[in-house]
Protein backbone atom coordinates (compact mmCIF):
# COMPACT_ATOMS: atom_id res chain seq x y z
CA UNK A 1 42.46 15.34 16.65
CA UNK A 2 44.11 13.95 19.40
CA UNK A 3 42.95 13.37 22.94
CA UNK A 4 44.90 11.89 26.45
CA UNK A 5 42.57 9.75 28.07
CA UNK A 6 44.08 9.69 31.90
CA UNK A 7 45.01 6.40 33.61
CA UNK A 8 46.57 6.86 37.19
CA UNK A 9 50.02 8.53 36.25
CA UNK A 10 50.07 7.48 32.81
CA UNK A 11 48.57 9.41 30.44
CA UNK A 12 48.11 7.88 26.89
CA UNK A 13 46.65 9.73 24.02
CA UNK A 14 43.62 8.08 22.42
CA UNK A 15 42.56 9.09 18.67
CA UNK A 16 39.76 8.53 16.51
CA UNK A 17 40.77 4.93 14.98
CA UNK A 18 41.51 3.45 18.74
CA UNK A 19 38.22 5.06 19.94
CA UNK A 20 36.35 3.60 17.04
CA UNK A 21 38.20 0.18 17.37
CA UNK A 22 36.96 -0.24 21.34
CA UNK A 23 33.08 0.33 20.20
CA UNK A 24 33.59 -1.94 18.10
CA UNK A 25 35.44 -4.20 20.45
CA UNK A 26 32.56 -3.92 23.10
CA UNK A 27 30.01 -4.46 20.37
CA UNK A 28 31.55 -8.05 19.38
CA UNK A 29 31.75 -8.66 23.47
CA UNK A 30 28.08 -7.37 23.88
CA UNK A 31 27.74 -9.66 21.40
CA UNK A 32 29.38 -12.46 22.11
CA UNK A 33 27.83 -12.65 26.06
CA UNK A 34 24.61 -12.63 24.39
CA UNK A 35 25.15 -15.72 22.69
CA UNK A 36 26.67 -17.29 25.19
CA UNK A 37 23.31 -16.91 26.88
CA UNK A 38 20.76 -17.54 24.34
CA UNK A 39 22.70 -20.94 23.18
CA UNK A 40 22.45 -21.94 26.81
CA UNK A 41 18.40 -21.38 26.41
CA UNK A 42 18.75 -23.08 22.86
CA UNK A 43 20.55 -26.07 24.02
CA UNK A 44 18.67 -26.38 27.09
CA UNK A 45 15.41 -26.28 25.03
CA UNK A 46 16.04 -28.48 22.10
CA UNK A 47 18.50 -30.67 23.38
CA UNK A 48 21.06 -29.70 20.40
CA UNK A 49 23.48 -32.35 22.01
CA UNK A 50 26.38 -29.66 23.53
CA UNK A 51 25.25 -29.56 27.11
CA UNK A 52 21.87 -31.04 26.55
CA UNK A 53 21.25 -34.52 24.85
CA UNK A 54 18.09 -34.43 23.39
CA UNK A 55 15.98 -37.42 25.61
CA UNK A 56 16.71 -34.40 28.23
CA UNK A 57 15.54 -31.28 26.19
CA UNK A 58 13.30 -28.91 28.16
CA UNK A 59 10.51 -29.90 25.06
CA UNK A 60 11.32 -33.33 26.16
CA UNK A 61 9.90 -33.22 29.66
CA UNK A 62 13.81 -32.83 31.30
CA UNK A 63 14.11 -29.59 33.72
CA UNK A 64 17.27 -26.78 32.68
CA UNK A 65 17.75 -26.74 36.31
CA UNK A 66 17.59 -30.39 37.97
CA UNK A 67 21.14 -31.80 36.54
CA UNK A 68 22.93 -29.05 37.73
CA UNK A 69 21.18 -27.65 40.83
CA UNK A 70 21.05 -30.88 42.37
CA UNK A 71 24.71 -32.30 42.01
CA UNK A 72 25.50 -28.47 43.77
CA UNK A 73 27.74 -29.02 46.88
CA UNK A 74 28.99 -26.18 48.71
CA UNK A 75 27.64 -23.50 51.44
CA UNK A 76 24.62 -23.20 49.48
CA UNK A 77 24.09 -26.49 48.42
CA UNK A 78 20.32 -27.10 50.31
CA UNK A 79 19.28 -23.88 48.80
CA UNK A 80 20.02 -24.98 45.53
CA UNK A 81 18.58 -28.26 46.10
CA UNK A 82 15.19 -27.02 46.77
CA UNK A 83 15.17 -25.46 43.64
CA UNK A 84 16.57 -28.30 41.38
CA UNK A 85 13.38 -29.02 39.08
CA UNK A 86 11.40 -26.83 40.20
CA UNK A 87 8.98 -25.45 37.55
CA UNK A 88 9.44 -21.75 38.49
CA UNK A 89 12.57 -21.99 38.71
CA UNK A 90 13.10 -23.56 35.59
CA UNK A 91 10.89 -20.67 33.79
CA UNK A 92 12.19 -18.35 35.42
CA UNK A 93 15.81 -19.56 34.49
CA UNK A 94 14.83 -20.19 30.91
CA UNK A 95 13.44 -16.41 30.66
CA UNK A 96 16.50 -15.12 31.99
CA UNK A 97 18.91 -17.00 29.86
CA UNK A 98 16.27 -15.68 26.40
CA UNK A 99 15.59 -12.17 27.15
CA UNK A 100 19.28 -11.64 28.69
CA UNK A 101 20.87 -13.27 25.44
CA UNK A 102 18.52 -11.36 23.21
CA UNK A 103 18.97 -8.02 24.75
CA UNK A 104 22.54 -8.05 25.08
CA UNK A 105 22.87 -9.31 21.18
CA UNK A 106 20.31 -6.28 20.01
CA UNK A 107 21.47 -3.76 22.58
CA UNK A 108 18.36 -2.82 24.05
CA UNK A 109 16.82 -3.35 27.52
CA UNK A 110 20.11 -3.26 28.91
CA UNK A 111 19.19 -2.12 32.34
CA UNK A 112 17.03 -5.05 33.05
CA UNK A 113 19.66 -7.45 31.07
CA UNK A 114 22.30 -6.09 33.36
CA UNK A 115 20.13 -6.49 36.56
CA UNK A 116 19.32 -10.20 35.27
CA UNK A 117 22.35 -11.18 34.15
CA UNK A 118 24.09 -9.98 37.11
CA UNK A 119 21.83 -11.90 39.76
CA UNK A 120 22.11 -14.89 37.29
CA UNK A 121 25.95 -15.01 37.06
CA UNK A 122 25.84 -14.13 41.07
CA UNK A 123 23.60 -17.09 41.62
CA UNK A 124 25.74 -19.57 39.51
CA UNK A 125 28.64 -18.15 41.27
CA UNK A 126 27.43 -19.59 44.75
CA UNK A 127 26.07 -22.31 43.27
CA UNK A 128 29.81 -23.40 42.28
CA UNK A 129 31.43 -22.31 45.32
CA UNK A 130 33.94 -23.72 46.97
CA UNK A 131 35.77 -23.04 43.15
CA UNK A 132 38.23 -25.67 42.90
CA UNK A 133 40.56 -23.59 40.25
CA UNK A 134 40.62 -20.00 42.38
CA UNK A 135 39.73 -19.50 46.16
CA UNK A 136 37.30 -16.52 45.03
CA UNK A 137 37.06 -15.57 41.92
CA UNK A 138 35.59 -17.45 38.37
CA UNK A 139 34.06 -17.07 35.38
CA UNK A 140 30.83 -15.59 36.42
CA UNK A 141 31.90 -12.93 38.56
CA UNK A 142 33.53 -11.51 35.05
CA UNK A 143 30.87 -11.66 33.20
CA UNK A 144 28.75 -10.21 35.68
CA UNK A 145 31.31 -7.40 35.98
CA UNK A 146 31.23 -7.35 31.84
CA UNK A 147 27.21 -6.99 31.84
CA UNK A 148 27.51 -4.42 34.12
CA UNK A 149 30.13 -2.66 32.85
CA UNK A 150 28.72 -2.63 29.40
CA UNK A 151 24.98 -1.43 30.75
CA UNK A 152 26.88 1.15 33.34
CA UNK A 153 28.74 2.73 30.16
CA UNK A 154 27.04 2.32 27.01
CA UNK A 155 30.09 0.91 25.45
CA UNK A 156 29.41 -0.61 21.65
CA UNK A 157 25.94 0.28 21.76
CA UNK A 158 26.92 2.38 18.66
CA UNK A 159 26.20 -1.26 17.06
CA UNK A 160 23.10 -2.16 17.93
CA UNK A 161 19.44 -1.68 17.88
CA UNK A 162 19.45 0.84 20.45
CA UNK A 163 18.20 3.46 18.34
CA UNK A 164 15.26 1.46 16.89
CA UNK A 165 14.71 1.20 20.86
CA UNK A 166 14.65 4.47 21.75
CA UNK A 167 11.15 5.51 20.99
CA UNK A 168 9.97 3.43 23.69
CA UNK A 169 12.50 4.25 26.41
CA UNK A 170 11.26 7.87 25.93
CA UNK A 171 7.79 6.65 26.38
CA UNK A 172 8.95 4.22 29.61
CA UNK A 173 12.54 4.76 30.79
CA UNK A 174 12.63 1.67 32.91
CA UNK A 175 13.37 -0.23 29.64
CA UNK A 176 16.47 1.26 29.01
């Protein structure tokens, strides 16, 4: 069976295999954004050497948010200063870069990973400003636009523990 999927003027039909091939697409890019974020939280916590050397681990005693936060310059820069090192902030960081890696890699809680990750990527986003590479937009924006997206639509959640999840949505929608 055949369907057109409508695009502006354009109209382009859209079968079974090309359906099947964008879940699967989004899946891998659910995926993918996950681990972006939990390796962040990995490195930061065990100093595994990419971004983190390991006399600055967060098990070492160094802060997630103190290296970066500080060297911020920008409109927002005292802002950010004030919470360079800080130990909320830096548990409150950590937290968000876990639970929004794990949820978007299993699929579930993707309200609150979307709503997390969005004010996360939004943060960094300001934090970087003025971007030296585009006067507005960067790499955060998009994948705060991709979290959303992916939460707003349900798209790849075919392939992913969403179903497993769904007993306790019903019981407390808020988590979906």
């Amino acid at each position: 069976m055949v369907t057109v999927a409508h695009t502006g003027a354009v109209a382009t039909p859209k079968t079974a295999s090309t359906h099947a091939f964008g879940e699967i697409a989004w899946a891998v890019t659910r995926v993918g954004l996950g681990f972006i974020f939990l390796w962040a939280f990995l490195d930061k916590t065990f100093g595994l050497g990419r971004s983190t050397p390991a006399a600055k681990a967060w098990l070492e005693g160094g802060s997630p948010t103190k290296g970066f936060l500080s060297s911020v310059e920008g409109p927002f820069a005292g802002a950010f200063h004030g919470l360079a090192g800080n130990v909320i902030a830096d548990w409150l960081f950590m937290a968000g870069l876990a639970g929004i890696g794990i949820a978007l890699i299993a699929g579930i809680g993707m309200r609150i990973a979307a709503v997390s990750g969005v004010l996360m990527m939004v943060l960094m986003w300001a934090a970087g400003l003025p971007i030296a590479t585009n006067p507005f937009l960067d790499d955060h924006l998009i994948y705060a636009l991709v979290i959303a997206g992916i939460a707003a639509t349900g798209a790849g959640l075919r392939y992913s523990l969403a179903g497993v999840w769904a007993p306790l949505v019903a019981k407390a929608p808020w988590l979906r």
